[in-house]
N, C-alpha and C. Protein backbone atom coordinates (compact mmCIF):
# COMPACT_ATOMS: atom_id res chain seq x y z
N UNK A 1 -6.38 -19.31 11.31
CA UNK A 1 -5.21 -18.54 10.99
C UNK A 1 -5.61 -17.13 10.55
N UNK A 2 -4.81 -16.36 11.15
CA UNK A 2 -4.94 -15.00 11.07
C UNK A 2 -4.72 -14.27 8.99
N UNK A 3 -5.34 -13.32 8.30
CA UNK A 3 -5.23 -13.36 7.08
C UNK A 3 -4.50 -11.40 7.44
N UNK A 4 -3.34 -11.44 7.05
CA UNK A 4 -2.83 -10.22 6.55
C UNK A 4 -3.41 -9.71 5.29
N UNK A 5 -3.88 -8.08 5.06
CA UNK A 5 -3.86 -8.02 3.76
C UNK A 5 -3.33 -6.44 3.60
N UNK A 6 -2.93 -6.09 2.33
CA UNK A 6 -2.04 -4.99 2.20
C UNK A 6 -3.02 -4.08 0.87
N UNK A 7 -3.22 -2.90 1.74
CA UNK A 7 -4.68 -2.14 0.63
C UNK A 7 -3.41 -1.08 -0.09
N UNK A 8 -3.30 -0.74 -1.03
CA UNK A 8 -2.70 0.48 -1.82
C UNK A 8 -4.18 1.58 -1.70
N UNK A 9 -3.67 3.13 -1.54
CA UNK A 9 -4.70 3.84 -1.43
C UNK A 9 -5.35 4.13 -2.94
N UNK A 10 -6.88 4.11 -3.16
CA UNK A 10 -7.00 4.72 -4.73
C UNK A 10 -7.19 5.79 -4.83
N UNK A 11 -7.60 6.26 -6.52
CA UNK A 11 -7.11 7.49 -7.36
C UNK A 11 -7.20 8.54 -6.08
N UNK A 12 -5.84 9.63 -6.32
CA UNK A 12 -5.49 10.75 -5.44
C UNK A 12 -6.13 11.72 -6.53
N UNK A 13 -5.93 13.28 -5.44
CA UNK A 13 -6.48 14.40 -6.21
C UNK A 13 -5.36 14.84 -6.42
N UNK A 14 -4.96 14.55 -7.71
CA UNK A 14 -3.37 15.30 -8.22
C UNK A 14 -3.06 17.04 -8.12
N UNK A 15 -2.43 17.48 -7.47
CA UNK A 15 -2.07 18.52 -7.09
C UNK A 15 -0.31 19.17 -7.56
N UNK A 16 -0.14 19.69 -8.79
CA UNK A 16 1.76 19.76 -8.63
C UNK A 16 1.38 20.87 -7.62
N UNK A 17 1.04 21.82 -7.15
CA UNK A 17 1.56 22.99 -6.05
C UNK A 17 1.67 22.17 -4.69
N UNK A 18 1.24 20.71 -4.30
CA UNK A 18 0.97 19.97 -3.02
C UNK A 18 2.49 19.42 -3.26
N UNK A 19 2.90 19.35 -1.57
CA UNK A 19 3.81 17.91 -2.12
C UNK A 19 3.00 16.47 -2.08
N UNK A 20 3.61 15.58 -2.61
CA UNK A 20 2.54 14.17 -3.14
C UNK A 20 2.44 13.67 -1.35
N UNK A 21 3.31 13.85 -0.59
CA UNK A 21 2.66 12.92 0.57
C UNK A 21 1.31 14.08 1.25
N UNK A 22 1.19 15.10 0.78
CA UNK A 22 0.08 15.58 1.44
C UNK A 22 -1.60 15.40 -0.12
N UNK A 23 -1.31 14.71 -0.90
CA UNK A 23 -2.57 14.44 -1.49
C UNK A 23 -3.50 13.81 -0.75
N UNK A 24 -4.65 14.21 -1.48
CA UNK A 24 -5.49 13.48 -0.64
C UNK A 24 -5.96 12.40 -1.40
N UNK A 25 -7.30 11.98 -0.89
CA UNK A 25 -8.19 10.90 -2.09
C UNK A 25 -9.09 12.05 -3.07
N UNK A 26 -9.59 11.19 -4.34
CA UNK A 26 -9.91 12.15 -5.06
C UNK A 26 -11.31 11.31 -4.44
N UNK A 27 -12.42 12.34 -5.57
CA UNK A 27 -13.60 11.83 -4.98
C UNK A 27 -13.93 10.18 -5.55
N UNK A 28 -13.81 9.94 -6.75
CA UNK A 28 -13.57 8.79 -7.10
C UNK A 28 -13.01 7.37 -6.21
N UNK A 29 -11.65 7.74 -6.03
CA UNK A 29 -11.39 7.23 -4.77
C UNK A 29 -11.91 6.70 -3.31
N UNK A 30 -12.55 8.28 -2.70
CA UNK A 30 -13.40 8.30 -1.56
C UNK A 30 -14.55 7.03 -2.06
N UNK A 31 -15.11 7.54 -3.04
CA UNK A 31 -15.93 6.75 -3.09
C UNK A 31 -15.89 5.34 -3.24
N UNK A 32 -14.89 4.67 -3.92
CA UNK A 32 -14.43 3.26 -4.19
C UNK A 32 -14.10 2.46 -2.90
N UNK A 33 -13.24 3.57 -1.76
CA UNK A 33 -12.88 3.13 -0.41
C UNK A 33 -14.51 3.25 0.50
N UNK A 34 -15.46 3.73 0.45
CA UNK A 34 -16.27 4.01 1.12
C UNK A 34 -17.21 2.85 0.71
N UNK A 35 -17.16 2.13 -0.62
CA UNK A 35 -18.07 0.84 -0.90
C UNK A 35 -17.16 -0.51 -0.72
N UNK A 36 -15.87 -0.42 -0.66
CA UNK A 36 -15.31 -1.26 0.08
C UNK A 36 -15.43 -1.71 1.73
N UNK A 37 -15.27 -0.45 2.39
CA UNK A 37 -15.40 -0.65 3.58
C UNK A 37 -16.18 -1.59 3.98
N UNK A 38 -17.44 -2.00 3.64
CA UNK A 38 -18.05 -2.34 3.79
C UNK A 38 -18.10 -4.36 3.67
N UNK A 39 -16.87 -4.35 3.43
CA UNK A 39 -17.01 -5.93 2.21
C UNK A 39 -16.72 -6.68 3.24
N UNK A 40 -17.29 -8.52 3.19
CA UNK A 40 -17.57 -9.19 4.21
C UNK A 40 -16.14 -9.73 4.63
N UNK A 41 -15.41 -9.26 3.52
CA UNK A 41 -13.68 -9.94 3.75
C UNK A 41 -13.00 -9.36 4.59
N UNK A 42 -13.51 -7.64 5.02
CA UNK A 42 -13.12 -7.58 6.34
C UNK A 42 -13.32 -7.43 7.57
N UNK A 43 -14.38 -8.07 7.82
CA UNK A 43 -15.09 -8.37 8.74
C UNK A 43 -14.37 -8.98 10.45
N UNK A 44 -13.51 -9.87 9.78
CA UNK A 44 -12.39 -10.31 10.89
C UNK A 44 -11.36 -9.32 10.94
N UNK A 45 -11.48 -8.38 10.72
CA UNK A 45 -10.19 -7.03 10.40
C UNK A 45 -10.10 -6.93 12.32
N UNK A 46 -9.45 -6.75 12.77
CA UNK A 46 -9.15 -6.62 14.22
C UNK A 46 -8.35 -5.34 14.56
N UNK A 47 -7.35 -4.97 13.72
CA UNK A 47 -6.13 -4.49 13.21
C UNK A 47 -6.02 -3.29 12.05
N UNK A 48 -6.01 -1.90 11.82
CA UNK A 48 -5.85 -1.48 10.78
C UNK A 48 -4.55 -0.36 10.51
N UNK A 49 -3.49 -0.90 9.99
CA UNK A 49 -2.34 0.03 10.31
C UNK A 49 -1.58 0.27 9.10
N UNK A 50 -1.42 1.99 9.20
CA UNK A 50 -1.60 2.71 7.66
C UNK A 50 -0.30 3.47 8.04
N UNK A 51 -0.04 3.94 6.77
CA UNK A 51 1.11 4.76 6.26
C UNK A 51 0.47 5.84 6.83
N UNK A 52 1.65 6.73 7.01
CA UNK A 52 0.97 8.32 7.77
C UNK A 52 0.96 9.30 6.66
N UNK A 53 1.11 9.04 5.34
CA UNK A 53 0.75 9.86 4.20
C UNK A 53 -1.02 9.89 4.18
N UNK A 54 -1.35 11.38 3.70
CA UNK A 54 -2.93 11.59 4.10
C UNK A 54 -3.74 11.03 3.27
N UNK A 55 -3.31 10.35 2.15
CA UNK A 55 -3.75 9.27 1.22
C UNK A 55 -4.03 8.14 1.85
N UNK A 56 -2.98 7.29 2.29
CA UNK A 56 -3.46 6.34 2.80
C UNK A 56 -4.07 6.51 4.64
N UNK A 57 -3.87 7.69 4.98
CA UNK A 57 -4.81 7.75 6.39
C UNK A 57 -6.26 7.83 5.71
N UNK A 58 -6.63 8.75 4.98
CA UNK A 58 -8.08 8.70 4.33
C UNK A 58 -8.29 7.45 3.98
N UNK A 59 -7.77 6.83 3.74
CA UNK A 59 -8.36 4.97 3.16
C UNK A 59 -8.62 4.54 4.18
N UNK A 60 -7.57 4.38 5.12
CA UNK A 60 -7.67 3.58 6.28
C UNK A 60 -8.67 3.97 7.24
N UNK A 61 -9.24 5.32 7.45
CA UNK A 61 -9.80 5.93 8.48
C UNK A 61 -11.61 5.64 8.36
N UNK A 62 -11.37 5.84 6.72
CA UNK A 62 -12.49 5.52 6.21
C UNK A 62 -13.11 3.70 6.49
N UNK A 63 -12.68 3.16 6.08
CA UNK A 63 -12.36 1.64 6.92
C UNK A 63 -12.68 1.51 8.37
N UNK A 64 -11.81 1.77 8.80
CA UNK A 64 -11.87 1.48 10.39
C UNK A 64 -13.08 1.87 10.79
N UNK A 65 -13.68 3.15 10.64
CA UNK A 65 -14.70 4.06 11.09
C UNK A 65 -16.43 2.90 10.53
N UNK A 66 -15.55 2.29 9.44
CA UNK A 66 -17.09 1.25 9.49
C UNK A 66 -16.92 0.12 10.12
N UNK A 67 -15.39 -0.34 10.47
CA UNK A 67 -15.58 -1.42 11.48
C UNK A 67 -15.40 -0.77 12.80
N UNK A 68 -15.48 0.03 13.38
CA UNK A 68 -15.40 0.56 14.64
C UNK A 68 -14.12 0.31 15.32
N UNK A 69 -13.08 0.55 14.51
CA UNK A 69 -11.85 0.28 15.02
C UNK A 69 -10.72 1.47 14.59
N UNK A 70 -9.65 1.65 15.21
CA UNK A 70 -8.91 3.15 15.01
C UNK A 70 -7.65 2.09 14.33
N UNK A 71 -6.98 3.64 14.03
CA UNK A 71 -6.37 3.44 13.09
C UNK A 71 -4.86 3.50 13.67
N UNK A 72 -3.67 2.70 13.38
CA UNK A 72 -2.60 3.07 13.95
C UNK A 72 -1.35 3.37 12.64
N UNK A 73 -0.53 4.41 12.77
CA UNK A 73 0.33 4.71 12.04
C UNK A 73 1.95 4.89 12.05
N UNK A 74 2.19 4.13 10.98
CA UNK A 74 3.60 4.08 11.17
C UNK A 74 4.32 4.78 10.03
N UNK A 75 4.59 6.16 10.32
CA UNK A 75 5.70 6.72 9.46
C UNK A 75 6.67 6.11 8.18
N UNK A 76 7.19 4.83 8.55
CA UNK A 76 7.80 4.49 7.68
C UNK A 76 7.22 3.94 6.62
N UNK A 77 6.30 3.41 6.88
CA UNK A 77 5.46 2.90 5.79
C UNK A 77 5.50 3.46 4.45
N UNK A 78 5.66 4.77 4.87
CA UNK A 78 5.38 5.91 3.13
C UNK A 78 6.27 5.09 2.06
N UNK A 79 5.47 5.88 0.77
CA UNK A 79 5.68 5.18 -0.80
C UNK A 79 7.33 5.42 -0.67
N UNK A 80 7.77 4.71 -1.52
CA UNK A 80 8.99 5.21 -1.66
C UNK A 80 9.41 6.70 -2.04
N UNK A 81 10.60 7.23 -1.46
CA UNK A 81 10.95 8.42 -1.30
C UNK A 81 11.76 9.35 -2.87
N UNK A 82 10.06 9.79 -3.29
CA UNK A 82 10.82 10.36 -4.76
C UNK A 82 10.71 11.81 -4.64
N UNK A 83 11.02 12.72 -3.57
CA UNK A 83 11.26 13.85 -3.50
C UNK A 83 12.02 14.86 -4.08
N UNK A 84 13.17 14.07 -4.54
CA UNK A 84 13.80 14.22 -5.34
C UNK A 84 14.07 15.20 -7.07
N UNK A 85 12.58 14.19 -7.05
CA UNK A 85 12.42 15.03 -8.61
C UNK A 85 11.06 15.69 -8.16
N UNK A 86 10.20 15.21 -6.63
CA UNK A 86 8.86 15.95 -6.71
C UNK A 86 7.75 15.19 -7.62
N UNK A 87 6.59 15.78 -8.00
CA UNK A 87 5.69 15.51 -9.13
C UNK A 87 6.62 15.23 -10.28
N UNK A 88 5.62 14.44 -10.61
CA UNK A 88 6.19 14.53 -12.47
C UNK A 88 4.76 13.72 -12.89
N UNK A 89 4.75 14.43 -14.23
CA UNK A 89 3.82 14.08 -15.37
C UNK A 89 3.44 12.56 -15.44
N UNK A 90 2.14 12.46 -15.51
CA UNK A 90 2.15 10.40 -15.79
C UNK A 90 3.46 10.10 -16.72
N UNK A 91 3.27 10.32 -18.11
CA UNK A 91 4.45 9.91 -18.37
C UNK A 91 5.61 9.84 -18.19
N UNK A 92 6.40 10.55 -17.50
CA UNK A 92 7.66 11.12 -16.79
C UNK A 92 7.67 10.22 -15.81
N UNK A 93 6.43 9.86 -15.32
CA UNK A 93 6.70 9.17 -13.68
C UNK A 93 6.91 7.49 -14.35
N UNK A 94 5.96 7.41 -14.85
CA UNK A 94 6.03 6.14 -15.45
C UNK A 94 7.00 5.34 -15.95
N UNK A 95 8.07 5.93 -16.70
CA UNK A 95 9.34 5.58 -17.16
C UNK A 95 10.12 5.71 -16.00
N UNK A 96 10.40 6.77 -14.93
CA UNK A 96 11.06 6.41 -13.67
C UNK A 96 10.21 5.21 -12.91
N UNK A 97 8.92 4.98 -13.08
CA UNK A 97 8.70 3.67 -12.08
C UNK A 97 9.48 2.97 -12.93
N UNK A 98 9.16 2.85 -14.30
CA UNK A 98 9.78 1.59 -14.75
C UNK A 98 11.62 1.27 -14.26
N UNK A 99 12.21 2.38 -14.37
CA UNK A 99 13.76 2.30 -14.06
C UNK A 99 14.03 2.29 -12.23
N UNK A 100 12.61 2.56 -11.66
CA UNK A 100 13.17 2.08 -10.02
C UNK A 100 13.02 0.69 -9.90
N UNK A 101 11.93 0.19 -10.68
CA UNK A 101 12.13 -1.45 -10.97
C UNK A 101 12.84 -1.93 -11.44
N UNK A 102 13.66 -1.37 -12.60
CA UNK A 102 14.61 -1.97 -13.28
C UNK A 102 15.67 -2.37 -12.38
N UNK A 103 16.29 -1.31 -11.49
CA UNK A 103 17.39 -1.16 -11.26
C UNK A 103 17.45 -0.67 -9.76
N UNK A 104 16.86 -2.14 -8.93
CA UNK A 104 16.67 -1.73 -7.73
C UNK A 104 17.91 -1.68 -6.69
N UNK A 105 18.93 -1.90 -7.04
CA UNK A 105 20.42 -1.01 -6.25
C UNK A 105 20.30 0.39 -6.43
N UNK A 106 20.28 0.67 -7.24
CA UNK A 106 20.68 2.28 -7.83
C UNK A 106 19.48 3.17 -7.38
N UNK A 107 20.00 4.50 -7.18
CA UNK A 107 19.12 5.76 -6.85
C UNK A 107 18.64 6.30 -7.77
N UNK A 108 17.51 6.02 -8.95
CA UNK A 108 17.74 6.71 -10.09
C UNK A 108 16.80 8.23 -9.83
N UNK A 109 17.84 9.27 -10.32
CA UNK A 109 17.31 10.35 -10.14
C UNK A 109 17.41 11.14 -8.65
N UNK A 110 17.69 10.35 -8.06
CA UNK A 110 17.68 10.76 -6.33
C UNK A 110 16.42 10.02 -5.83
N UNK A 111 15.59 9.18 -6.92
CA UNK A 111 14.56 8.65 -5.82
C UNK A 111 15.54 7.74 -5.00
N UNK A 112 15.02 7.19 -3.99
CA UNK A 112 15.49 6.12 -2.63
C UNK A 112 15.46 4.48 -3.59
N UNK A 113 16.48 4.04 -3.39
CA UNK A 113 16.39 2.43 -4.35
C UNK A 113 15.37 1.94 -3.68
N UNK A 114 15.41 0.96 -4.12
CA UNK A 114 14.08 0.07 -4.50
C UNK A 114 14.34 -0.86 -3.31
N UNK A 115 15.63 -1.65 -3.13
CA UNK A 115 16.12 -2.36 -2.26
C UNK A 115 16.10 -1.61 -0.88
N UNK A 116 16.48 -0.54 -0.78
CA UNK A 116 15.95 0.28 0.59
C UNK A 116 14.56 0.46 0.89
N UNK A 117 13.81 0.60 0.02
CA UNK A 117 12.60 0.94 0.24
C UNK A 117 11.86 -0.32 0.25
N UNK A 118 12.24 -1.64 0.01
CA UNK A 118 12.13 -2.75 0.48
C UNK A 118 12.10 -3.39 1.82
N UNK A 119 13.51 -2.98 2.22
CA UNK A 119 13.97 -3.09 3.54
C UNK A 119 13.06 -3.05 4.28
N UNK A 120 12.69 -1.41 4.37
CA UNK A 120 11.92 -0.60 4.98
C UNK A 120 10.60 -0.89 5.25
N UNK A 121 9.20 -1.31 4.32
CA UNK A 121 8.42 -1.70 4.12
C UNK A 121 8.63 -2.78 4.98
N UNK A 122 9.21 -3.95 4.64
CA UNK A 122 9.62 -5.23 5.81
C UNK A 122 9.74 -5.19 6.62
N UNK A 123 10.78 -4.34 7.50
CA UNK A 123 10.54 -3.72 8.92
C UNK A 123 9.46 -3.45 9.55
N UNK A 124 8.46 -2.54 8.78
CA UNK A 124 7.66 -2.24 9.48
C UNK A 124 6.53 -3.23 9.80
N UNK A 125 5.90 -3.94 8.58
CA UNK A 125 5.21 -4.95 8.51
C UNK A 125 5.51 -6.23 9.35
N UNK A 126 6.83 -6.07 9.60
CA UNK A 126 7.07 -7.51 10.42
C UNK A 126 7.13 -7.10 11.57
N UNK A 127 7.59 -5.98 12.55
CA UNK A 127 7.16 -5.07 13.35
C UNK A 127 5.56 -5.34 13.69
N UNK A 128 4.73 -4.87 13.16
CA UNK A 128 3.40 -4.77 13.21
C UNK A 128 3.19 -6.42 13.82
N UNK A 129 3.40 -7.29 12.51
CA UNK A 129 2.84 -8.25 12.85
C UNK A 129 3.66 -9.10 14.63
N UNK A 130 4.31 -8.76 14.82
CA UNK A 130 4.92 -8.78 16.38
C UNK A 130 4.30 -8.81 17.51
N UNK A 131 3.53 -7.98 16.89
CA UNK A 131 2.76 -6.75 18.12
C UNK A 131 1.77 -7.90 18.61
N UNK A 132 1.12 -8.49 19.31
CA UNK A 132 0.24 -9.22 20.29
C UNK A 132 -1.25 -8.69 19.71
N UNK A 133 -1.78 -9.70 19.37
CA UNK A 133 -3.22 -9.18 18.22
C UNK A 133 -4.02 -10.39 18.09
N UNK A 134 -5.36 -10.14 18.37
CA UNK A 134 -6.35 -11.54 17.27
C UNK A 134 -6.82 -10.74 15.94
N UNK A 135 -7.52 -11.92 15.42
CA UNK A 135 -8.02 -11.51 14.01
C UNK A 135 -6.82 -10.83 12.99
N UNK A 136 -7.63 -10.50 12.08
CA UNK A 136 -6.75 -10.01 10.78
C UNK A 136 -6.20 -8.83 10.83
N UNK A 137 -5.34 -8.35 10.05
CA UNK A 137 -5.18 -6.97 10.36
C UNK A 137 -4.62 -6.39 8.99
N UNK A 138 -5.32 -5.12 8.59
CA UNK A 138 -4.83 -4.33 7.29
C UNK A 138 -3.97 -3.10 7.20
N UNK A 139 -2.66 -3.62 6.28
CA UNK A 139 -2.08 -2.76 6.40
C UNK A 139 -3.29 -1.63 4.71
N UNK A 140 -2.30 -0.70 5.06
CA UNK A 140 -2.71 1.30 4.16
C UNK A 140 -1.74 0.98 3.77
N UNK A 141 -1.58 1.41 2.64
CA UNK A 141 -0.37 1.79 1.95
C UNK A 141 -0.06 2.43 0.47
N UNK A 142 0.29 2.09 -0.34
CA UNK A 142 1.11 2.33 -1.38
C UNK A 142 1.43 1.23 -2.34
N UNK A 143 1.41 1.76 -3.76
CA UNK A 143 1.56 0.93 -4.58
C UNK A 143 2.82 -0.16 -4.75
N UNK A 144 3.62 1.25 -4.70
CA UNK A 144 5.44 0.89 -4.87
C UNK A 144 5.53 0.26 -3.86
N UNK A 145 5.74 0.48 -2.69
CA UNK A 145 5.88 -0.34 -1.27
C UNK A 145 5.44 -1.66 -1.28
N UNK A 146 4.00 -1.41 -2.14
CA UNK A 146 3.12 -2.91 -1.64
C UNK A 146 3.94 -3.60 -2.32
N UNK A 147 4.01 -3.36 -3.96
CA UNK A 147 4.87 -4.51 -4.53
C UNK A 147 6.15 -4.92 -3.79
N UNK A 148 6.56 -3.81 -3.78
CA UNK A 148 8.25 -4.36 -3.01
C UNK A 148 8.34 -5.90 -2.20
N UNK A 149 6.76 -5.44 -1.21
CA UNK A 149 6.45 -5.99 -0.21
C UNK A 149 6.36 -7.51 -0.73
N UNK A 150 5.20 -7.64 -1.53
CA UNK A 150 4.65 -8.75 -2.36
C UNK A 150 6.07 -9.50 -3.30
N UNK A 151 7.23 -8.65 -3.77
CA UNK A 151 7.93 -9.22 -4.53
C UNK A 151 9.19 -10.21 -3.20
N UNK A 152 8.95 -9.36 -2.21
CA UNK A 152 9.52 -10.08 -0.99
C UNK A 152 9.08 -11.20 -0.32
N UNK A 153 7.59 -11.68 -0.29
CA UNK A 153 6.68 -12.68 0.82
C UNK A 153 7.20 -13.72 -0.55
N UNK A 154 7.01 -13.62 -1.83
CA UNK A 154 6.47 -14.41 -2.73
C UNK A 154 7.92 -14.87 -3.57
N UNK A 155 9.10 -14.57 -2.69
CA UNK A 155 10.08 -14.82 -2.84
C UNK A 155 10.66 -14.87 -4.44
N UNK A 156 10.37 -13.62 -5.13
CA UNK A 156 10.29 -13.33 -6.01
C UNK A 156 11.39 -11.91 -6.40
N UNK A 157 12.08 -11.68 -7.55
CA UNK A 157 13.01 -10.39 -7.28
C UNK A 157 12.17 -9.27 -7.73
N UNK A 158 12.40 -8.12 -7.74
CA UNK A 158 12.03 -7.29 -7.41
C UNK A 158 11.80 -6.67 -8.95
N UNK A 159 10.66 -6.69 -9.20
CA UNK A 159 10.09 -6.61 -11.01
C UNK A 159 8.62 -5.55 -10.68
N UNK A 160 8.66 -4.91 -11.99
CA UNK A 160 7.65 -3.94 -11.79
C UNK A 160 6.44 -4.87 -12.64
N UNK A 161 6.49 -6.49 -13.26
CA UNK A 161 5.76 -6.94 -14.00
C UNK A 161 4.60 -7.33 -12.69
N UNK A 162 5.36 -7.08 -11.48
CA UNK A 162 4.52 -7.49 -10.45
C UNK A 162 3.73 -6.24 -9.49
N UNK A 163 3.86 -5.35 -10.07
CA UNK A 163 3.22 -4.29 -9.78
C UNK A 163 1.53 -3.99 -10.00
N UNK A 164 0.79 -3.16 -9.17
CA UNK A 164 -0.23 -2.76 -9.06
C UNK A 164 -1.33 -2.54 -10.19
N UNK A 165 -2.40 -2.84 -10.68
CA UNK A 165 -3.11 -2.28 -11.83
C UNK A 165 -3.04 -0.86 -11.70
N UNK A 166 -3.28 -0.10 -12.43
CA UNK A 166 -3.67 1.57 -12.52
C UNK A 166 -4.81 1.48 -11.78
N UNK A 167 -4.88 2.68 -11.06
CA UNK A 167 -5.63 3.48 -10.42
C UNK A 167 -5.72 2.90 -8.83
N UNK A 168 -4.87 2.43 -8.17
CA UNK A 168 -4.60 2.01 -6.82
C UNK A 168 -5.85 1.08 -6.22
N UNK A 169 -6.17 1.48 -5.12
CA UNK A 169 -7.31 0.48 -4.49
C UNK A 169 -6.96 -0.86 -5.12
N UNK A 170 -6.17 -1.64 -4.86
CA UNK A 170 -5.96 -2.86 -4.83
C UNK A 170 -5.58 -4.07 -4.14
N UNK A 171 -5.22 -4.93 -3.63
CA UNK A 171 -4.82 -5.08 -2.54
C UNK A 171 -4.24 -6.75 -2.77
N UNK A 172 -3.40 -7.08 -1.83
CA UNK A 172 -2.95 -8.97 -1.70
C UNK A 172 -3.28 -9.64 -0.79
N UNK A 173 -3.29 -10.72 -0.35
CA UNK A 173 -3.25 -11.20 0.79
C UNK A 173 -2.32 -12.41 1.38
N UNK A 174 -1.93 -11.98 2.47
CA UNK A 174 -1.15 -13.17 2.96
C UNK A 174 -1.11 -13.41 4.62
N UNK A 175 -1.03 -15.19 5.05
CA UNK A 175 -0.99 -15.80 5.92
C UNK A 175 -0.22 -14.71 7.15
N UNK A 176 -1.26 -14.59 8.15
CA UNK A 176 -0.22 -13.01 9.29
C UNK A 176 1.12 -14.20 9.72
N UNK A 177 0.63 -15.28 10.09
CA UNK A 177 1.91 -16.51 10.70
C UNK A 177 2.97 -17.02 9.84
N UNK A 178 2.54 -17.57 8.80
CA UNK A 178 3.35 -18.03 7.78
C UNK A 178 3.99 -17.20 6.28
N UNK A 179 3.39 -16.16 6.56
CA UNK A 179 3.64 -14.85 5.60
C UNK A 179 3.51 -15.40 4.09
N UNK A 180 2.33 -16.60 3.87
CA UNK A 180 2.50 -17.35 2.57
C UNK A 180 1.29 -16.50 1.67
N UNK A 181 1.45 -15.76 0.80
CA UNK A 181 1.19 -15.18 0.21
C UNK A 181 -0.40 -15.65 -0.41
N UNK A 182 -1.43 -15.47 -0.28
CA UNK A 182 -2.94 -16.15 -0.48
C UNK A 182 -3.18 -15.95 -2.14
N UNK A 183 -3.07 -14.49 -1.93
CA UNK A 183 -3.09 -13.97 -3.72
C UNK A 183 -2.61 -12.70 -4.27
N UNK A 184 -2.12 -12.45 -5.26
CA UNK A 184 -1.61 -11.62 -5.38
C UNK A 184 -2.43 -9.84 -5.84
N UNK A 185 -1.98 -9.00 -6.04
CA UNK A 185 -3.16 -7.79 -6.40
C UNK A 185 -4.31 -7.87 -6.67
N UNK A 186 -5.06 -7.60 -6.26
CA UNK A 186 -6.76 -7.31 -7.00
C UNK A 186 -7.13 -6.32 -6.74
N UNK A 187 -8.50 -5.91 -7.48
CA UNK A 187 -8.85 -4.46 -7.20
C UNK A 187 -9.69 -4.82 -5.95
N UNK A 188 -10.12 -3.59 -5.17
CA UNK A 188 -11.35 -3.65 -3.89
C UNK A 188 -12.43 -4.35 -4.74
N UNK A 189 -12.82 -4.04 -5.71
CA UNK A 189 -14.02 -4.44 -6.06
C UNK A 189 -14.44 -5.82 -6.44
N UNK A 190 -12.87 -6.28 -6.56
CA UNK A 190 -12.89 -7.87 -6.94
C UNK A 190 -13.21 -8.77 -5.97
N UNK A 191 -12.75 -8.78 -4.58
CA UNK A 191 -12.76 -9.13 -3.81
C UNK A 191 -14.25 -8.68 -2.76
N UNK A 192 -14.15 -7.61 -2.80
CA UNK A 192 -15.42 -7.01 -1.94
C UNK A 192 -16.46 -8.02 -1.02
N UNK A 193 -16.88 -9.00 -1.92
CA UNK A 193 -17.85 -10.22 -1.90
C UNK A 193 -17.21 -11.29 -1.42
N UNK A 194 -16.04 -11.46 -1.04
CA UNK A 194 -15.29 -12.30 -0.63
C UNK A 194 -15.73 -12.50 1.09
């Protein structure tokens, strides 16, 4: 059986003059994705298909390029849509993650609900997995998304208690056929040896 797994990109180079979908990886980051690449868990990777934000193309590209495989991208994938307010301060952002979790009908602030950006994420992922493929295949992505994603397979509502550790590079895994959820977040480094 084929193993889906869903990578969040790690630490970005925070920029307020950038908009956030053009961050990149910080070096920290680079580097955390560049000793991952390497790990025996993805070895059956067949598949690597990333958000077209340059965060998660740098994760993914970085990846592929050590399994000798390209990268395919799907637009929709991106984090949820907080353009709205733009950057904001860790703390500032933090209390809006907490209230896009809270209150996943509602637009808070003008970000995109939570339940749309749910949707969305699902589409694409179930899309993907459609597509005619052997072996495993990894999605790029995003923190917010991933959970959405994860609070969806694991038939679970939509809670930020189920959200990502700090500093991204983390990832889940689940069945590509049966979409049964293997495990939930870990960091790259936990797994690596897997």
């Amino acid at each position: 059986m084929a193993t889906a797994r869903y990578l969040s990109h790690p630490q970005v180079q925070i920029d307020p003059a950038v908009p956030v979908p053009d961050w990149g990886l910080s070096p920290v980051g680079l580097a955390r994705t560049q000793a991952f690449a390497g790990a025996p868990l993805l070895r059956a990777t067949r598949r690597i298909v990333s958000s077209a934000e340059r965060k998660a193309i740098e994760t993914a590209e970085c990846i592929a390029s050590a399994l000798g495989i390209t990268v395919e991208t799907r637009h929709a994938m991106h984090e949820n849509d907080r353009s709205a307010t733009g950057y904001l301060p860790p703390p500032a952002f933090e209390a809006m993650a907490d209230a896009f979790f809270a209150s996943p009908t509602l637009s808070i602030r003008g970000w995109e609900r939570a339940l749309d950006a749910q949707a969305r994420i699902l589409r694409e992922v179930e899309a993907a997995l459609a597509e005619p493929g052997e072996g495993d295949i990894l999605f790029v992505g995003h923190g917010g998304v991933g959970t959405l994603l994860l609070c969806h397979l694991g038939a679970e509502p939509i809670a930020r208690k189920r959200d990502q550790p700090g500093g991204g590079g983390n990832l889940f895994a689940f069945d590509a056929a049966t979409r049964i959820v293997h495990h939930a977040w870990r960091a790259m480094e936990e797994v690596a040896g897997q």
